[in-house]
Protein backbone atom coordinates (compact mmCIF):
# COMPACT_ATOMS: atom_id res chain seq x y z
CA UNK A 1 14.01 3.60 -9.76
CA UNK A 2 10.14 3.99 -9.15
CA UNK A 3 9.50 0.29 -7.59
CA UNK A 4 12.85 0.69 -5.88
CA UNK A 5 11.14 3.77 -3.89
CA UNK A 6 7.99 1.81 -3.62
CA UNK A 7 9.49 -1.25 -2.29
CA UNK A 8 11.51 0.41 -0.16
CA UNK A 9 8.53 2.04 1.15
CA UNK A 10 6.43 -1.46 1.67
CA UNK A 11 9.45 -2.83 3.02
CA UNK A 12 10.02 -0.04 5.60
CA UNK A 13 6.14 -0.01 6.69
CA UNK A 14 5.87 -3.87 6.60
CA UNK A 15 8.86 -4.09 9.21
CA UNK A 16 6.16 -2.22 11.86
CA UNK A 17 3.10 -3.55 10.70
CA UNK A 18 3.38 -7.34 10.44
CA UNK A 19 1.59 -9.19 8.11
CA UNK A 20 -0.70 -7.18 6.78
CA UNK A 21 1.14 -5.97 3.17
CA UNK A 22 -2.74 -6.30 1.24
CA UNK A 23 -3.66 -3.24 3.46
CA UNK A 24 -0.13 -1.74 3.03
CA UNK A 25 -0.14 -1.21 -0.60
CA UNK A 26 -3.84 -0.10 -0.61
CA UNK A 27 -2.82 2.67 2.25
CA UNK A 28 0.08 3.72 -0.45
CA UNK A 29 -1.79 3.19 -3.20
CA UNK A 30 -4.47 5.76 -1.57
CA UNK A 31 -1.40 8.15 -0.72
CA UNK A 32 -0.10 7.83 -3.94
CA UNK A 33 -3.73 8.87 -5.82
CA UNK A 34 -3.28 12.19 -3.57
CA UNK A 35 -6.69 10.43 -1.62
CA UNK A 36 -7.62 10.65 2.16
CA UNK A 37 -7.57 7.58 3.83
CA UNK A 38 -9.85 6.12 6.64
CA UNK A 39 -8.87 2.84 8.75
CA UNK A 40 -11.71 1.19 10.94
CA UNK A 41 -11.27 -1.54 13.06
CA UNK A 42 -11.53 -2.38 16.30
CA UNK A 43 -9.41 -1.01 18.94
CA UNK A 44 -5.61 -1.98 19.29
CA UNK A 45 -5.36 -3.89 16.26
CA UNK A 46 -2.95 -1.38 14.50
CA UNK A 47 -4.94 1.71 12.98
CA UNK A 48 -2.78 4.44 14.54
CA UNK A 49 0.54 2.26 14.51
CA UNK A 50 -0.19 2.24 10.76
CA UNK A 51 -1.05 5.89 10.17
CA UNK A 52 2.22 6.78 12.25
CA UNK A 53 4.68 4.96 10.48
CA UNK A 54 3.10 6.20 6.91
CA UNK A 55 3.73 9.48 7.93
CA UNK A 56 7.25 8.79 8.92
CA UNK A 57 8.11 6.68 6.05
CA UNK A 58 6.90 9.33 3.06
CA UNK A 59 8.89 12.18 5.05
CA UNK A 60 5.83 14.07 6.22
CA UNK A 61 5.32 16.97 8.65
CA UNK A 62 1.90 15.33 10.62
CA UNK A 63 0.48 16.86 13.51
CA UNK A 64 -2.08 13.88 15.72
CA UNK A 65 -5.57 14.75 16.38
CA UNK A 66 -6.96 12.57 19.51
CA UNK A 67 -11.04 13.20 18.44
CA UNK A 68 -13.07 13.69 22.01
CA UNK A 69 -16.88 14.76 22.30
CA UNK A 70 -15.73 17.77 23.49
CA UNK A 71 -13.19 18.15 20.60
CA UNK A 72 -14.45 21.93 18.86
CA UNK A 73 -13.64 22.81 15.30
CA UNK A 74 -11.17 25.59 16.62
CA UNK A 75 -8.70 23.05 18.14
CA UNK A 76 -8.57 21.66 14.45
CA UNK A 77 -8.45 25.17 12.43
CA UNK A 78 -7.04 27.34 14.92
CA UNK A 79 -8.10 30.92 17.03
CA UNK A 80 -7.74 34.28 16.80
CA UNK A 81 -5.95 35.28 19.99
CA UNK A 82 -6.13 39.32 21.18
CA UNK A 83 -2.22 40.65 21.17
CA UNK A 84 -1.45 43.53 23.04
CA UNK A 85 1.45 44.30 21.88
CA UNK A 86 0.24 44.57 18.41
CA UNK A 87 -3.28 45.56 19.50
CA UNK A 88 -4.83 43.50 17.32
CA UNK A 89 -5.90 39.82 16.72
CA UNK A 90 -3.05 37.25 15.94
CA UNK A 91 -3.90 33.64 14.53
CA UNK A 92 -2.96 30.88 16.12
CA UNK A 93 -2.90 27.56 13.53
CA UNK A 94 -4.61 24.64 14.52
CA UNK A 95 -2.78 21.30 14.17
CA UNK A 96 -4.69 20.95 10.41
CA UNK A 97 -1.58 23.12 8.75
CA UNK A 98 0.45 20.08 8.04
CA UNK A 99 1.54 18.31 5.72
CA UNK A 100 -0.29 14.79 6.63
CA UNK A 101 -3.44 14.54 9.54
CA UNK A 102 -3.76 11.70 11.83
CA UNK A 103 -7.42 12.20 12.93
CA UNK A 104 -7.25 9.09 15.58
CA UNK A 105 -10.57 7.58 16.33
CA UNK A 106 -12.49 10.25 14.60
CA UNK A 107 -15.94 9.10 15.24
CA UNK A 108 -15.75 9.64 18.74
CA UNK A 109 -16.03 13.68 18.07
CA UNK A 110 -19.46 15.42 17.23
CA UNK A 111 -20.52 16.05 13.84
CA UNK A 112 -20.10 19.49 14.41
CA UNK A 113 -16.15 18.99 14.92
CA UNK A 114 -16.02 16.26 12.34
CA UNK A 115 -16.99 18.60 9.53
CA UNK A 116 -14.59 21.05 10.20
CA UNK A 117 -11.96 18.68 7.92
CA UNK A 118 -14.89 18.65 5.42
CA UNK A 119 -13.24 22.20 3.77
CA UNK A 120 -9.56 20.98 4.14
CA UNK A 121 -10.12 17.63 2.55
CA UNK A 122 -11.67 18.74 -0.42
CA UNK A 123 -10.29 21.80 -1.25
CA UNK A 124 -6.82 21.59 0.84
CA UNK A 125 -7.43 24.88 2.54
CA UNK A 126 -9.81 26.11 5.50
CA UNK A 127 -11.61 29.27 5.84
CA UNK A 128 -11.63 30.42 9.60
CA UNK A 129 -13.04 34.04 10.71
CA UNK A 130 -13.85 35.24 7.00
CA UNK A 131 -10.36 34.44 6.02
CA UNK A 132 -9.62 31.82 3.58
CA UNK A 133 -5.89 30.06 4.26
CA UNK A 134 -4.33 27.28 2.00
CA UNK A 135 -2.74 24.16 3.35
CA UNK A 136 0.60 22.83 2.69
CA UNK A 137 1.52 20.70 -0.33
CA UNK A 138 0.80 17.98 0.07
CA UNK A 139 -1.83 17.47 2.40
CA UNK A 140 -3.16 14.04 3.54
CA UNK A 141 -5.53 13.20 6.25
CA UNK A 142 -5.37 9.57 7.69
CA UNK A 143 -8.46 8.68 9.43
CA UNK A 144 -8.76 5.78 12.34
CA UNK A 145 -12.70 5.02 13.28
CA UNK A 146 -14.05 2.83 15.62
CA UNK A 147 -16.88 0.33 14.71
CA UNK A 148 -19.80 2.40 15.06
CA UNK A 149 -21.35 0.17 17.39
CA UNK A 150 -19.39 0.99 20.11
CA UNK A 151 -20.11 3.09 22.90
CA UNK A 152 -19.42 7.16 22.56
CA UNK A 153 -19.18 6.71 18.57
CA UNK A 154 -20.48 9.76 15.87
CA UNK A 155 -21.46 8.08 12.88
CA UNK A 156 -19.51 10.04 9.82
CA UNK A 157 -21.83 12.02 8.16
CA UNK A 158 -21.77 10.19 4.17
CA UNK A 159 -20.48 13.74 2.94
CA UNK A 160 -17.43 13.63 5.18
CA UNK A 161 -16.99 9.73 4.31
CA UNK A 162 -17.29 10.53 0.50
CA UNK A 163 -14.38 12.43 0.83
CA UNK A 164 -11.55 9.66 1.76
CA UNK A 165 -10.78 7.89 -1.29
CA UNK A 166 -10.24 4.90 0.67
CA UNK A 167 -11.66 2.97 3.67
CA UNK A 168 -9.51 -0.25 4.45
CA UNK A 169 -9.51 -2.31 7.69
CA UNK A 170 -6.69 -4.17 9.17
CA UNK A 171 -8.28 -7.40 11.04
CA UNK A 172 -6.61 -9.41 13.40
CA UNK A 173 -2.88 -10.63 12.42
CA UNK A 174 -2.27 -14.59 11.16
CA UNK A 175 -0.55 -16.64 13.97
CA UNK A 176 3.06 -16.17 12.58
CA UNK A 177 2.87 -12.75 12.61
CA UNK A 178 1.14 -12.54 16.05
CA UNK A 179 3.93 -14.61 17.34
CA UNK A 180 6.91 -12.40 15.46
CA UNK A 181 4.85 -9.34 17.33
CA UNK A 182 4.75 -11.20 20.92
CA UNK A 183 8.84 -11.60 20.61
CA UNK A 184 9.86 -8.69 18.91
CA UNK A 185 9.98 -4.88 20.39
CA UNK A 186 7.44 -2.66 20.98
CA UNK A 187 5.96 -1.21 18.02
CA UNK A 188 6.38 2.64 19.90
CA UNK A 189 9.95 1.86 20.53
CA UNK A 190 10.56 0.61 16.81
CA UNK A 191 8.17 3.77 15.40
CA UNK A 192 11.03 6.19 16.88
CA UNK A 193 13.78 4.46 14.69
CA UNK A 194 11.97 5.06 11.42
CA UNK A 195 13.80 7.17 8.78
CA UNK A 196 12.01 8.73 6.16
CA UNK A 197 12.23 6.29 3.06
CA UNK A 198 11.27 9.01 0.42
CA UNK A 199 12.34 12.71 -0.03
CA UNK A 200 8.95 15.35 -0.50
CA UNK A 201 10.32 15.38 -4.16
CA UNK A 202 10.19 11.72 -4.22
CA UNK A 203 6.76 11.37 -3.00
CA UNK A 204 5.66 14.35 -5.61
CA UNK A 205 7.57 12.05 -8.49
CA UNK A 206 5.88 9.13 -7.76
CA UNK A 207 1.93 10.96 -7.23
CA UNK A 208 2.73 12.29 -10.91
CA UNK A 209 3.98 8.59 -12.06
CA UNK A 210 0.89 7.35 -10.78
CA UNK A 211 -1.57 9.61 -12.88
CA UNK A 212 0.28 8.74 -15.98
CA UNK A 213 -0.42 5.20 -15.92
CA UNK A 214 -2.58 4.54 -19.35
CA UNK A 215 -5.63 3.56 -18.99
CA UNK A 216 -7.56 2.27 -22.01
CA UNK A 217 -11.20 2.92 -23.53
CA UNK A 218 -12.14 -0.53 -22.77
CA UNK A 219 -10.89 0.48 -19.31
CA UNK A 220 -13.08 3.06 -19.01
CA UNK A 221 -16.01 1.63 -20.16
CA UNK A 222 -15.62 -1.55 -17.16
CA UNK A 223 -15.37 1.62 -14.82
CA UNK A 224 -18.76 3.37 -16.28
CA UNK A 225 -20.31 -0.32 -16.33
CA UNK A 226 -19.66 -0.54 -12.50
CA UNK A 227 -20.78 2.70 -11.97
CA UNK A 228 -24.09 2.21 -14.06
CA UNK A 229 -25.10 -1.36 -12.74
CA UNK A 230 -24.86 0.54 -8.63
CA UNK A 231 -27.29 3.35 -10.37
CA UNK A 232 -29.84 1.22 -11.74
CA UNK A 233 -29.77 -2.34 -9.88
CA UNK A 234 -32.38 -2.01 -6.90
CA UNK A 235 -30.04 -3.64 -4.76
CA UNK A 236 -27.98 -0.54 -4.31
CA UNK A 237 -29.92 2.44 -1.82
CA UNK A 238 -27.42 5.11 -4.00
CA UNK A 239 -25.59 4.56 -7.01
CA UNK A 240 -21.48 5.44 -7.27
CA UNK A 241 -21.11 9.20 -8.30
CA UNK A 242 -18.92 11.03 -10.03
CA UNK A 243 -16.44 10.99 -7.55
CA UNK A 244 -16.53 7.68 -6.45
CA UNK A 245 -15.68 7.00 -10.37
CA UNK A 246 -12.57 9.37 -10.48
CA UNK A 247 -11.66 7.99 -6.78
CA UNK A 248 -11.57 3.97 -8.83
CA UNK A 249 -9.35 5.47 -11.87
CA UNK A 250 -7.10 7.21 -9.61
CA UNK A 251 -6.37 4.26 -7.10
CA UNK A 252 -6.38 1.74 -10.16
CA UNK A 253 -4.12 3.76 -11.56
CA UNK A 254 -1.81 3.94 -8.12
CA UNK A 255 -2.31 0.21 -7.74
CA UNK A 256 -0.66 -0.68 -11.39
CA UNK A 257 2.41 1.63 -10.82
CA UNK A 258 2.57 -0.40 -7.42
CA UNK A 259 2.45 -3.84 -9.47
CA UNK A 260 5.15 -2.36 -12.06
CA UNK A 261 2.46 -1.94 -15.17
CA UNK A 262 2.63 1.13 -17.25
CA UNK A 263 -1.22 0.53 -18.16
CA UNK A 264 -4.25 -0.29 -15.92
CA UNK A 265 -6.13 -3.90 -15.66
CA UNK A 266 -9.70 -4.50 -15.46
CA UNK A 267 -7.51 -6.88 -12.30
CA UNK A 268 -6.80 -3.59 -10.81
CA UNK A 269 -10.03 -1.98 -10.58
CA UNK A 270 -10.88 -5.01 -8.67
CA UNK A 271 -8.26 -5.08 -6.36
CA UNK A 272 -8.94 -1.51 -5.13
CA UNK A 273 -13.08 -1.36 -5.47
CA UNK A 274 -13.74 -2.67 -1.84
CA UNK A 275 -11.65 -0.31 -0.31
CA UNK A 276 -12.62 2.64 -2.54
CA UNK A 277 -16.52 1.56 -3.19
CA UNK A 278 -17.46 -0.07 -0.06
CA UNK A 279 -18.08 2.85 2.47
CA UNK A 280 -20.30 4.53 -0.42
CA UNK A 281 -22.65 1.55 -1.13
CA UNK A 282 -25.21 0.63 1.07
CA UNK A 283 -27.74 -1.85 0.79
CA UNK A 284 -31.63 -0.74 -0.11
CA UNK A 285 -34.95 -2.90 0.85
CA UNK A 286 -34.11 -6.46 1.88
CA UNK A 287 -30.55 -6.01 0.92
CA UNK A 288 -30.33 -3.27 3.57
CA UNK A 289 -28.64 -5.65 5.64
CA UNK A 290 -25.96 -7.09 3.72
CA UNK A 291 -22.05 -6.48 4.26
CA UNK A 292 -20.60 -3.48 1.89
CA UNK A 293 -18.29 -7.20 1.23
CA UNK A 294 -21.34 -8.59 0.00
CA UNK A 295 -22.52 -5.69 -2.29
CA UNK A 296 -19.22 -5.16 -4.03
CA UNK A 297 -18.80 -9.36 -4.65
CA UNK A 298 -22.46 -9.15 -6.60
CA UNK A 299 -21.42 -5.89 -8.17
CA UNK A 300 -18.18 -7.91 -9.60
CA UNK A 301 -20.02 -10.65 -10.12
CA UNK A 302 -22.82 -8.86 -11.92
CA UNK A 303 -20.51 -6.71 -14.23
CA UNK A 304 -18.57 -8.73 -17.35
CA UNK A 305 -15.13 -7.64 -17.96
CA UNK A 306 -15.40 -6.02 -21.44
């Protein structure tokens, strides 16, 4: 019954967003590790079509952010507004008391607006006026994010970035999926037939599935032996924290139940560390220029499989 739900999920997702079922099952797998996820790319390539039909798919309430540079924290949190038939203040929640968070193109808000999802993220709740408020179960914030070297971009602070378990990017489509997206309908008019594939108790079922996948002491030790070869090789600027390391069991651990396996792979923890690892390494000295692609294939290649 569980990889009936999941491939009914891919299935549904993969009829909207052609040819790209690698970044699919990643986005899932990050969903299903209770993770945030962020998408860069460049514009019109698929980041918010992707986001949208997640959302729709899992059965989620979502509210969409559209990040400006005059975007304040308030329109994400929410205001106290005066009511005078009360006499007293009445707050109005922001668009952040949802179930799932598109923040589209959130680099092109100030830092100041950007961290006011720092709370939420981490702690699923928000304190606004004194008063701290929880968030509703579950909560999930999908990120889209320009390339940074385009014009009227906020680079993410690395606080905010440590905080999405995943960072994936789409790319351009293959030519037989370009040409199935040229003749078919519009991906807007398609988005508003999408039923929700899973029930909230479905999604919940299959989150808990996912942290029950065994994972093994030799396991373990391949993660720590990543984690200690970023910490110590000079070729990393930081090492992988403690985070980082529970972000890799987690989405290993999503990515098996995805691939049917009741127990996790050293195979896995490949297949997920560039999208999990590669927006938290960065390059020191004369490797400061090299690709977070390039610094996660030396890290593999570096590390024996126990």
């Amino acid at each position: 019954m569980t990889q009936k739900l999941i491939q009914q999920t891919i299935d549904q997702v993969s009829r909207i967003v052609l040819g790209k079922d690698r970044q699919i099952r990643l986005a899932l797998a990050c969903l299903l590790a209770r993770g945030h996820l962020l998408i860069e790319d460049l514009p019109g390539v698929g980041k918010t079509t992707l986001a949208h039909v997640l959302a729709k798919t899992l059965g989620l309430d979502f509210q969409r952010i559209q990040f400006t540079s005059d975007l304040l924290p308030a329109d994400i949190l929410g205001v106290s507004v005066y009511d005078r038939d009360s006499a007293g203040f009445k707050f109005h929640p922001g668009p952040v008391f949802t179930q799932m968070i598109l923040a589209d193109e959130i680099n092109r808000a100030t830092p100041k607006a950007q961290s006011a999802l720092l709370e939420a993220m981490e702690e699923h709740q928000v304190t606004v006026e004194g008063e701290t408020r929880p968030l509703p179960h579950p909560f999930f914030v999908i990120a889209t994010q320009n390339p940074t070297f385009q014009i009227g971009t906020f680079p993410l602070p690395e606080s905010q970035l440590d905080r999405f378990l995943m960072r994936i990017e789409l790319g351009y489509p293959d030519a037989k999926a370009e040409r199935a997206l040229l003749q078919g309908k519009a991906r807007r008019e398609l988005l508003a037939g999408v039923q929700p594939a899973l029930q909230p108790q479905e999604l919940e079922a299959l989150q808990r599935s996912a942290s029950a996948v065994f994972a093994s002491e030799a396991l373990l030790d391949y993660i720590q032996a990543l984690l200690a070869f970023t910490r110590h090789s000079p070729r990393y600027l930081n090492g992988l924290s403690p985070r980082a390391a529970l972000a890799l069991l987690h989405a290993a651990r999503a990515w098996a139940l995805i691939g049917g396996r009741d127990a996790v792979l050293p195979e896995d923890v490949q297949a997920i560390l560039p999208a999990v690892a590669g927006h938290r390494l960065h390059g020191s000295g004369e490797f400061s220029g090299e690709s977070s692609a390039a610094l996660i294939a030396h890290l593999l290649a570096a590390v024996p499989v126990p």
